[in-house]
PDB file of N, CA and C in Angstrom:
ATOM      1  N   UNK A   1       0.845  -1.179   0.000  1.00  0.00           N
ATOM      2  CA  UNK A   1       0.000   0.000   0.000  1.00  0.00           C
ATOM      3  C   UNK A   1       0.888   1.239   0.000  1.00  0.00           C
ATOM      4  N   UNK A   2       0.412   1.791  -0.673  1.00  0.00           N
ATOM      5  CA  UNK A   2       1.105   3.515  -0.460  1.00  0.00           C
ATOM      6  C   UNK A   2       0.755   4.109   0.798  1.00  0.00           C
ATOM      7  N   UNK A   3       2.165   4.395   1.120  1.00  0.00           N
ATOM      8  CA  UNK A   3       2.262   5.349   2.245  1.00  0.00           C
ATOM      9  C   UNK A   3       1.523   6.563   2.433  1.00  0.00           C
ATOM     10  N   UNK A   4       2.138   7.360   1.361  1.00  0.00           N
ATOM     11  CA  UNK A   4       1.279   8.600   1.494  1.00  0.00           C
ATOM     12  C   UNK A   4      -0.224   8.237   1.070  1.00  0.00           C
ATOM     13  N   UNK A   5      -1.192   7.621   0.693  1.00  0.00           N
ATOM     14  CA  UNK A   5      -2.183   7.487  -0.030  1.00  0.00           C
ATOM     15  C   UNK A   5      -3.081   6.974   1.444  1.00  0.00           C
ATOM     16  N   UNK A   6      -2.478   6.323   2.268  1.00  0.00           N
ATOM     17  CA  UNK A   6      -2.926   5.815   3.560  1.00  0.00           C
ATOM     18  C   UNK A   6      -3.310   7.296   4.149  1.00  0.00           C
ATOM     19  N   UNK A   7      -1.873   7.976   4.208  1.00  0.00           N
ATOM     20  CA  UNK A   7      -2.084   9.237   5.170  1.00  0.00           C
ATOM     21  C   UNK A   7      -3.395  10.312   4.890  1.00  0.00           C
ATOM     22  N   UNK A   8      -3.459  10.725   3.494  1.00  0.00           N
ATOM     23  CA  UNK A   8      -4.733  10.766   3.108  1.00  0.00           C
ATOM     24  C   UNK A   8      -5.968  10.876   3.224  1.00  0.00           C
ATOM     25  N   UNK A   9      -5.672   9.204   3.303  1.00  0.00           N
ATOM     26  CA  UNK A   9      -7.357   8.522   3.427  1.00  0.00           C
ATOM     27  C   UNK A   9      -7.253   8.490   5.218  1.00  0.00           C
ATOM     28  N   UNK A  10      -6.689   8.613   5.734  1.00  0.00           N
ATOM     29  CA  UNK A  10      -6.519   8.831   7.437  1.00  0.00           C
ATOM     30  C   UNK A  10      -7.176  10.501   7.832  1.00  0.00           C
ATOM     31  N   UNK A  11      -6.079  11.284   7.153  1.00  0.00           N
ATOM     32  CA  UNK A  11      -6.905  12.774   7.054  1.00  0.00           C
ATOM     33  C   UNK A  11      -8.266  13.032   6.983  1.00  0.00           C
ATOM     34  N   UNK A  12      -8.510  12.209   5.399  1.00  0.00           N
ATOM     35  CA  UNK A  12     -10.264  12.378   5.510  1.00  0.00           C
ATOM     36  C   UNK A  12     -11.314  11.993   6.354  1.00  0.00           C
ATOM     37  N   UNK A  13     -11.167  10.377   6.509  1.00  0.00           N
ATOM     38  CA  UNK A  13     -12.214   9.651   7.193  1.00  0.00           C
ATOM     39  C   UNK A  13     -11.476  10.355   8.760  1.00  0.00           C
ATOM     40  N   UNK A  14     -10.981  10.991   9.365  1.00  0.00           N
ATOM     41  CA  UNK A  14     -10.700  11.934  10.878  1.00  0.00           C
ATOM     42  C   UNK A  14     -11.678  12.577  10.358  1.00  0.00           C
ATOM     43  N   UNK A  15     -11.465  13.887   9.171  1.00  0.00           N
ATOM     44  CA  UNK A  15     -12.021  15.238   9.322  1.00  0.00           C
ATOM     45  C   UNK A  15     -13.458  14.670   9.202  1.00  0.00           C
ATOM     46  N   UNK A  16     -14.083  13.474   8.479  1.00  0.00           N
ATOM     47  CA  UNK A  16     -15.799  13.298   8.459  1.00  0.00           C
ATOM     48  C   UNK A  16     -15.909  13.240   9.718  1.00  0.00           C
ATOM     49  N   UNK A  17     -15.126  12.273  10.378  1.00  0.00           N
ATOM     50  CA  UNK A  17     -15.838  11.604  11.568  1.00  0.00           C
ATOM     51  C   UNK A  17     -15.430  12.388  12.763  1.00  0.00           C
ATOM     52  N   UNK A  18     -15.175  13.516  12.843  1.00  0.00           N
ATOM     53  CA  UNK A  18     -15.154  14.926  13.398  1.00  0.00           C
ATOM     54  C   UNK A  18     -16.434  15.529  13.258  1.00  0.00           C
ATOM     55  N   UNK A  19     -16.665  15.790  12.065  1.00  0.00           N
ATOM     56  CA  UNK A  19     -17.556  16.836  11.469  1.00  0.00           C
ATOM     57  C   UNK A  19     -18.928  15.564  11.768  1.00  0.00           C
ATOM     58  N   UNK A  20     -18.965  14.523  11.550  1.00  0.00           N
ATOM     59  CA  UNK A  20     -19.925  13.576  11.753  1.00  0.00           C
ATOM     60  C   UNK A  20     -20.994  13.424  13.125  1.00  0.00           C
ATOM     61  N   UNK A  21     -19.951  13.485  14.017  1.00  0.00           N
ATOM     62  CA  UNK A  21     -19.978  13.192  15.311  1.00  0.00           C
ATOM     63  C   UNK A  21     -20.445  14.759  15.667  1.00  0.00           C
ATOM     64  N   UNK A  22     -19.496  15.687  15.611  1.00  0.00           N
ATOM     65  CA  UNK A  22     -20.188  17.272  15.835  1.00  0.00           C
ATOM     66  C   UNK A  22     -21.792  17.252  15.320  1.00  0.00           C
ATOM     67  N   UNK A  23     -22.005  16.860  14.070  1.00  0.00           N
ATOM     68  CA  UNK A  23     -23.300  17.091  13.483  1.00  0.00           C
ATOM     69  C   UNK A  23     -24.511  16.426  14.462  1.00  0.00           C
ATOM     70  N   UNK A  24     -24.003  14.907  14.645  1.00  0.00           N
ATOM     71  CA  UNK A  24     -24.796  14.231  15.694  1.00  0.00           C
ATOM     72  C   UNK A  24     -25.480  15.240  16.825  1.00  0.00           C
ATOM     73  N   UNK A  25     -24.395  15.578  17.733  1.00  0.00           N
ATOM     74  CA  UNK A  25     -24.468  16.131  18.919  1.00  0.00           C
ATOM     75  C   UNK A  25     -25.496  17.529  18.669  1.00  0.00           C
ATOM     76  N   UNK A  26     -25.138  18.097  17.421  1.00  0.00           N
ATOM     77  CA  UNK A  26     -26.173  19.259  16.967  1.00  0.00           C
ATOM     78  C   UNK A  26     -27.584  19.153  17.003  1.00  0.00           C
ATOM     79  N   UNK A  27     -27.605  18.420  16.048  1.00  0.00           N
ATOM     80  CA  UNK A  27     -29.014  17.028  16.223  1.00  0.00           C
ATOM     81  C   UNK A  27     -29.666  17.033  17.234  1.00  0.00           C
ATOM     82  N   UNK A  28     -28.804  16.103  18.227  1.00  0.00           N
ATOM     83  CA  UNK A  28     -29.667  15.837  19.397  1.00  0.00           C
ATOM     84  C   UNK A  28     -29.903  17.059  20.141  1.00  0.00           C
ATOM     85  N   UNK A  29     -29.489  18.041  20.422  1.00  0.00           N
ATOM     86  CA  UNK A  29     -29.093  19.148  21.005  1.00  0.00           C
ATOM     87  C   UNK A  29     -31.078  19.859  20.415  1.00  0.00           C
ATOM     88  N   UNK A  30     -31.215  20.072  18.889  1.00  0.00           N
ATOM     89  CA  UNK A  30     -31.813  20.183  18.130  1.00  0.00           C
ATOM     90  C   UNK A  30     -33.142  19.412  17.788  1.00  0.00           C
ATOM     91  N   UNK A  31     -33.143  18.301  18.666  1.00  0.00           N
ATOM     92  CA  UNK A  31     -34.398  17.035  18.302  1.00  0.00           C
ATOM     93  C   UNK A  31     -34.915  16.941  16.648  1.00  0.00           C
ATOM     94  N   UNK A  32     -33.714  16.657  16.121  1.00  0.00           N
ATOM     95  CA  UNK A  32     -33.389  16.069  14.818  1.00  0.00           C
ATOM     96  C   UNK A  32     -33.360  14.962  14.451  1.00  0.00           C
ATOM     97  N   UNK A  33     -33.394  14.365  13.490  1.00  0.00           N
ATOM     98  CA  UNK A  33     -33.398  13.245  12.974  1.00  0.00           C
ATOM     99  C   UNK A  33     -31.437  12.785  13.157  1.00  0.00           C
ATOM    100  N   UNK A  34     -31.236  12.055  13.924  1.00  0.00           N
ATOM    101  CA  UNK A  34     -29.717  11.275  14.739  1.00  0.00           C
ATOM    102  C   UNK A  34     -28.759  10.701  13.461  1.00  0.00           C
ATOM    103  N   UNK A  35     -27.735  10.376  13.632  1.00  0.00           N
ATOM    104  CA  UNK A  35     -27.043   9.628  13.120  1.00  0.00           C
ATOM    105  C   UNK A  35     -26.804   8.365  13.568  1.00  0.00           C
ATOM    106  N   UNK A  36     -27.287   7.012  13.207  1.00  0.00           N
ATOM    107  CA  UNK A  36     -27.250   6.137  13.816  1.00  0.00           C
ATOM    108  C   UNK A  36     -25.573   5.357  14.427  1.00  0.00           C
ATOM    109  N   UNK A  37     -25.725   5.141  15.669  1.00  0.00           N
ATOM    110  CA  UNK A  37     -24.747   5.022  16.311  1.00  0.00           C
ATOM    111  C   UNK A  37     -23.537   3.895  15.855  1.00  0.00           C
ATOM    112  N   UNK A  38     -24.458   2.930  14.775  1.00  0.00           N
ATOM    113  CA  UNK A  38     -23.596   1.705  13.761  1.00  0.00           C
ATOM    114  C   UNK A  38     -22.669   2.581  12.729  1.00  0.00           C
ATOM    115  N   UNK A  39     -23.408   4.077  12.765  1.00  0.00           N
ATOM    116  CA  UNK A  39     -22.860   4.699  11.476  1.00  0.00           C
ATOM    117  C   UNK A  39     -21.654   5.590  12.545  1.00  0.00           C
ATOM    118  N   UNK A  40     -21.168   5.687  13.208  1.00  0.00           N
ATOM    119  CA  UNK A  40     -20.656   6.455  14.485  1.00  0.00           C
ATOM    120  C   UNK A  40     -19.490   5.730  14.771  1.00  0.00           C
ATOM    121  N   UNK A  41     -20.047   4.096  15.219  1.00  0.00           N
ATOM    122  CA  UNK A  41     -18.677   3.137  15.350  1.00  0.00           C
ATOM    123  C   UNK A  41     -18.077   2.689  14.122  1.00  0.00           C
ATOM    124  N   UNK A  42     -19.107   2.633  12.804  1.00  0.00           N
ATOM    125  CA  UNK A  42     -18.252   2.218  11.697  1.00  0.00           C
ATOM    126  C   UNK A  42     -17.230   3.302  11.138  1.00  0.00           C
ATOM    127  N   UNK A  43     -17.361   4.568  11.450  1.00  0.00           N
ATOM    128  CA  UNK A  43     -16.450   5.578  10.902  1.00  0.00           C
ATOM    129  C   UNK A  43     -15.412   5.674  11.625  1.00  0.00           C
ATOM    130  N   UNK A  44     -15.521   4.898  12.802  1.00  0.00           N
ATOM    131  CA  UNK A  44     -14.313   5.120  13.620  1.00  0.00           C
ATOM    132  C   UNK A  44     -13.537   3.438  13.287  1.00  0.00           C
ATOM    133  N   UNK A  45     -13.949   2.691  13.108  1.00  0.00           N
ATOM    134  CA  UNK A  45     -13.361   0.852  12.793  1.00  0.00           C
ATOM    135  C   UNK A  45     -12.835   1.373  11.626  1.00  0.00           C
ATOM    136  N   UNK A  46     -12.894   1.900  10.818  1.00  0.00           N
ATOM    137  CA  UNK A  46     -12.704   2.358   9.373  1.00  0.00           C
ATOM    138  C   UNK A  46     -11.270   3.301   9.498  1.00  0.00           C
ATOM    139  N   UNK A  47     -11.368   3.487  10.486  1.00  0.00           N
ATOM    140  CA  UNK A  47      -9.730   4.496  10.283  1.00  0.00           C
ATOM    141  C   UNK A  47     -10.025   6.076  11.456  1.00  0.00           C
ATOM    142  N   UNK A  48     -11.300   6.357  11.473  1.00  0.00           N
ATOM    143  CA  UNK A  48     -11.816   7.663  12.153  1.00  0.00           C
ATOM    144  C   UNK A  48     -11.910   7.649  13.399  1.00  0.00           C
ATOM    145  N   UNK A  49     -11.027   6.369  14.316  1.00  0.00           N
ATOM    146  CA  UNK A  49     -11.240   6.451  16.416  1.00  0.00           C
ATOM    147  C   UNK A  49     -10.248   7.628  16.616  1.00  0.00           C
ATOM    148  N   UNK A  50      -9.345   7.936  16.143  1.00  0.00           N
ATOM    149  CA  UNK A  50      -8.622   9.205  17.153  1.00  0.00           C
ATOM    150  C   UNK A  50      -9.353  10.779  17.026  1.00  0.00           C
ATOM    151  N   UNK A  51     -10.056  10.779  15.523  1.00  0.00           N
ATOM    152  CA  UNK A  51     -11.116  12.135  15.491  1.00  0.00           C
ATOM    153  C   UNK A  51     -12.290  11.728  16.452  1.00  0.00           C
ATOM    154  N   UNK A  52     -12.994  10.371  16.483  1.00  0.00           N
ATOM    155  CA  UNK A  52     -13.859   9.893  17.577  1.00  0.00           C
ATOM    156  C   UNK A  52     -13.495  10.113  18.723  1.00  0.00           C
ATOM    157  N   UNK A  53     -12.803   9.958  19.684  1.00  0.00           N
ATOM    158  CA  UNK A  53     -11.845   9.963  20.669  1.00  0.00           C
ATOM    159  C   UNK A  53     -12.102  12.215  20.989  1.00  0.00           C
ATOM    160  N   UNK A  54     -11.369  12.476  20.147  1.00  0.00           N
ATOM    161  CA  UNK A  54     -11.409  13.482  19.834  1.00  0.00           C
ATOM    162  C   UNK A  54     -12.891  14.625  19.947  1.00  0.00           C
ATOM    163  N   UNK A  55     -13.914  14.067  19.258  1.00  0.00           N
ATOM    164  CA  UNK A  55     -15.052  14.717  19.086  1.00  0.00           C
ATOM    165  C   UNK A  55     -15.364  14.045  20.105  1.00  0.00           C
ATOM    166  N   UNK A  56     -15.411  13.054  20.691  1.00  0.00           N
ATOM    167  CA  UNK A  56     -16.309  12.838  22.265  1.00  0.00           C
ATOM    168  C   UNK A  56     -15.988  13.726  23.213  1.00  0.00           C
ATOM    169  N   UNK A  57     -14.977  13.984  23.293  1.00  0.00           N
ATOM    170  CA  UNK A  57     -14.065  15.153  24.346  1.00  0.00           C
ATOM    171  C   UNK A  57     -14.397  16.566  23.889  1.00  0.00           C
ATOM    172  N   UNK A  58     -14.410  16.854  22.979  1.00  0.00           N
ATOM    173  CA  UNK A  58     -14.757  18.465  22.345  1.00  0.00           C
ATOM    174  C   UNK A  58     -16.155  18.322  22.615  1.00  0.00           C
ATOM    175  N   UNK A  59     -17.399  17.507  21.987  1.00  0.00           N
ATOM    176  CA  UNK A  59     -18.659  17.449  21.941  1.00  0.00           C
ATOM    177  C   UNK A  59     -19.163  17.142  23.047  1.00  0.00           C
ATOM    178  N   UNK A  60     -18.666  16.517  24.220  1.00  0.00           N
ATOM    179  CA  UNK A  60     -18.872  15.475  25.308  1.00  0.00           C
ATOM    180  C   UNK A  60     -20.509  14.973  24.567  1.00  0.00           C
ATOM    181  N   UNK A  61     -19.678  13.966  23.720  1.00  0.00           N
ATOM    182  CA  UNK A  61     -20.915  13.257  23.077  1.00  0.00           C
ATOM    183  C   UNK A  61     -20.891  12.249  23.137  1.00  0.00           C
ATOM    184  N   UNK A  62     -21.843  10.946  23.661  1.00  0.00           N
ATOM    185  CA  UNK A  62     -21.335   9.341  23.946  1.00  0.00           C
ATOM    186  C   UNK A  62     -20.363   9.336  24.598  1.00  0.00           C
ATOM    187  N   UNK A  63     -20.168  10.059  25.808  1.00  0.00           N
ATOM    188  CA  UNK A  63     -19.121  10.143  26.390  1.00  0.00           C
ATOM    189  C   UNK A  63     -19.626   8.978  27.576  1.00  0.00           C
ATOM    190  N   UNK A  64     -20.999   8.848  27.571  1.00  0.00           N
ATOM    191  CA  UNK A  64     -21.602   7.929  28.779  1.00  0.00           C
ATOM    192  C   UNK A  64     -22.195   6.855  28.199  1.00  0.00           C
ATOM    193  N   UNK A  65     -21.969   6.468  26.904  1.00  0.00           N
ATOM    194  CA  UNK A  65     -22.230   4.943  26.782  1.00  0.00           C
ATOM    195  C   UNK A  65     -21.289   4.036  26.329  1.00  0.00           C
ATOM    196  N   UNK A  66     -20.995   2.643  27.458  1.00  0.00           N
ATOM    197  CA  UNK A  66     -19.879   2.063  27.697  1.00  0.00           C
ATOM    198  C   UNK A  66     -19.724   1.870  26.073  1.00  0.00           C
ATOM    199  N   UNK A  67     -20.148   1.888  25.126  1.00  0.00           N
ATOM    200  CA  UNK A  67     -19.850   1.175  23.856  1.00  0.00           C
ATOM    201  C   UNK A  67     -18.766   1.984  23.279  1.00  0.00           C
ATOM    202  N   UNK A  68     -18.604   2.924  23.717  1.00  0.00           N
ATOM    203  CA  UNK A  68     -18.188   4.175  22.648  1.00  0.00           C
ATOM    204  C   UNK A  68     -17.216   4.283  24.309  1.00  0.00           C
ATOM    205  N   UNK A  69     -17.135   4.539  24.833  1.00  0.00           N
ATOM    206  CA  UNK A  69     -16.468   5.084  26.253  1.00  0.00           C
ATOM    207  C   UNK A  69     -15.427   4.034  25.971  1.00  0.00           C
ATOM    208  N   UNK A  70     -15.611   2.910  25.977  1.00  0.00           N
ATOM    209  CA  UNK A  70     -14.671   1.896  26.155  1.00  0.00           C
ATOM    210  C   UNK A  70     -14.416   1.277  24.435  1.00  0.00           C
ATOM    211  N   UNK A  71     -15.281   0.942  23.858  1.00  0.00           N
ATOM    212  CA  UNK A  71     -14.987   0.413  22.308  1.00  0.00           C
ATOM    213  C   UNK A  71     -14.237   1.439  21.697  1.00  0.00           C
ATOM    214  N   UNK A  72     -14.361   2.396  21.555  1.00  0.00           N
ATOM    215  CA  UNK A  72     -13.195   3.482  20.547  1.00  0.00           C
ATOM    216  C   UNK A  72     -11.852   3.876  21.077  1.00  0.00           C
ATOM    217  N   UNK A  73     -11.358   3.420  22.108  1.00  0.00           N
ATOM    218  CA  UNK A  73     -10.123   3.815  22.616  1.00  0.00           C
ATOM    219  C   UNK A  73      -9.578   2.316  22.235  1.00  0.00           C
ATOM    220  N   UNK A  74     -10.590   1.191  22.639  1.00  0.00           N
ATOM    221  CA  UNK A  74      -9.896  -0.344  21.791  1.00  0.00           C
ATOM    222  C   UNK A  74      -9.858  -0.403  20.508  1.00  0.00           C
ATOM    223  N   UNK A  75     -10.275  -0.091  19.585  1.00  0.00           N
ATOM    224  CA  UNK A  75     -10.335   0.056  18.082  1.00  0.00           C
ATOM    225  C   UNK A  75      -9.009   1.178  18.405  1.00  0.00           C
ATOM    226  N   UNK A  76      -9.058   2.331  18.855  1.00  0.00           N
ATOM    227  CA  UNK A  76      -7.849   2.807  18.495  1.00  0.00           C
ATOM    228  C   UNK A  76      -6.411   2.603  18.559  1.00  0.00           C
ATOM    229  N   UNK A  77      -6.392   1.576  19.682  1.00  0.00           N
ATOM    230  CA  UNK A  77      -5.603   0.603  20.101  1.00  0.00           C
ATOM    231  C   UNK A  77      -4.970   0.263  19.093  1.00  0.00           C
ATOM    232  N   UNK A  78      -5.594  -1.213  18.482  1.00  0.00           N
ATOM    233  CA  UNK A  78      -5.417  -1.844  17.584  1.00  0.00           C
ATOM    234  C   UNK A  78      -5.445  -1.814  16.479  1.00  0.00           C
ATOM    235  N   UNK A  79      -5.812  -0.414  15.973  1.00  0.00           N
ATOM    236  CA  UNK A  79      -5.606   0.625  14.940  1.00  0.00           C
ATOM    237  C   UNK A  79      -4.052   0.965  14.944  1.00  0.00           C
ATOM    238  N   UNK A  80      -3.552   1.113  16.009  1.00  0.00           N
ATOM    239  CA  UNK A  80      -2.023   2.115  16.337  1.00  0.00           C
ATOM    240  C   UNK A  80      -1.038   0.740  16.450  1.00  0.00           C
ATOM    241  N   UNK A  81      -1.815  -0.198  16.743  1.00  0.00           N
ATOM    242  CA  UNK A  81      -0.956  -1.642  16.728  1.00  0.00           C
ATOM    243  C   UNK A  81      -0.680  -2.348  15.258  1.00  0.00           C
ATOM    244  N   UNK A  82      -1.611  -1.812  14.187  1.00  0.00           N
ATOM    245  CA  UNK A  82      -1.590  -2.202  13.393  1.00  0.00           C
ATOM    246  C   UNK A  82      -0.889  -1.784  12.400  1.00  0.00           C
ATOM    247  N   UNK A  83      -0.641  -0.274  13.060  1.00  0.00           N
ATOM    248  CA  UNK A  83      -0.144   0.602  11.870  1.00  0.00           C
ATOM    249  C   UNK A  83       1.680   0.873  12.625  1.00  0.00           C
ATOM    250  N   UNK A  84       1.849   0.334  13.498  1.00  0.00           N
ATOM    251  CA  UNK A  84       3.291   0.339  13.956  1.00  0.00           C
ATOM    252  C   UNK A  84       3.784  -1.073  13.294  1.00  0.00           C
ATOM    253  N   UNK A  85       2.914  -2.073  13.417  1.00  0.00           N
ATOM    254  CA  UNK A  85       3.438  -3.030  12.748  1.00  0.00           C
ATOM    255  C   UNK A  85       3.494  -2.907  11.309  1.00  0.00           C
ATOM    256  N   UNK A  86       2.514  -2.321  10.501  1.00  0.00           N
ATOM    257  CA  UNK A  86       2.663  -2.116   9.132  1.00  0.00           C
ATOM    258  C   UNK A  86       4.278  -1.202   8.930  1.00  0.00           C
ATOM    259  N   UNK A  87       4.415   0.177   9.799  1.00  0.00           N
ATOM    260  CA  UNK A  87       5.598   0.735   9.455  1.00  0.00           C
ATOM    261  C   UNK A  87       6.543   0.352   9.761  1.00  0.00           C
ATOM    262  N   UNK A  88       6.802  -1.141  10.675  1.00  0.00           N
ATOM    263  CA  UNK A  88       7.999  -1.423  11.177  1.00  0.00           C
ATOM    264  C   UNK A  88       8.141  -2.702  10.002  1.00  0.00           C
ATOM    265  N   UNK A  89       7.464  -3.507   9.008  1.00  0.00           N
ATOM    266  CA  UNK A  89       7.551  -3.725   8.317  1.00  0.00           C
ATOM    267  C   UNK A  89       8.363  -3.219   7.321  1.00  0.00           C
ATOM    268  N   UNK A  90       7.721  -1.795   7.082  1.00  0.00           N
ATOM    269  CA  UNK A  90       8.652  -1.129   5.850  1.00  0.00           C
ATOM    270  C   UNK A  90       9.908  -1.044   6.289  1.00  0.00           C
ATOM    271  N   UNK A  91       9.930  -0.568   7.445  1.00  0.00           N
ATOM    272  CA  UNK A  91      11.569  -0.780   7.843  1.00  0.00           C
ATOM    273  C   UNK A  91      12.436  -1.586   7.841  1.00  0.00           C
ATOM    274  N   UNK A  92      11.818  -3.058   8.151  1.00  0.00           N
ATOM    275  CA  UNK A  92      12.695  -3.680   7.915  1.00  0.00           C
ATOM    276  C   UNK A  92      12.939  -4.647   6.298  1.00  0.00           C
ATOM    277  N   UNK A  93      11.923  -3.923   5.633  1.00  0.00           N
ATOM    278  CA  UNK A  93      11.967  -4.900   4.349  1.00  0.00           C
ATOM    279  C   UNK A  93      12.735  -3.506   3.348  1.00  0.00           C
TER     280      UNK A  93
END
């Protein structure tokens, strides 16, 4: 995979799932029609837990349900595990 082409697609799916998660919280704030919460954890499994992480703390949004309190700091985990092992790869090949 391309390096830079990763970084990228890392940039974007952050800045949605920033702007995603903000929109949510507007919403509810607003008694709007929600963003469903499958659509919330999939943007963050996808590459978007440290803007998740991020917008829970700025938005204090799902900051109180264990799914998101505790599931997006493990996805980010193993997100950062995955991607040290991918770059320590390049290093050594």
């Amino acid at each position: 995979m391309n390096t830079k082409l990763l970084i990228v697609y890392l940039l974007i799916i952050n800045a949605a799932t920033f702007i995603i998660f903000g929109l949510d919280k507007w919403k509810a704030r607003h008694d709007r029609w929600r963003v469903p919460e499958s659509v919330l954890m999939f943007l963050a499994i996808i590459g978007g837990s440290p803007a998740a992480i991020l917008a829970m703390r700025t938005f204090h949004h799902k900051t109180n349900k264990n799914k998101f309190a505790f599931g997006i700091p493990i996805i980010l985990f193993l997100q950062l595990s995955a991607l040290i092992f991918y770059f320590c790869r390049l290093i050594i090949n």
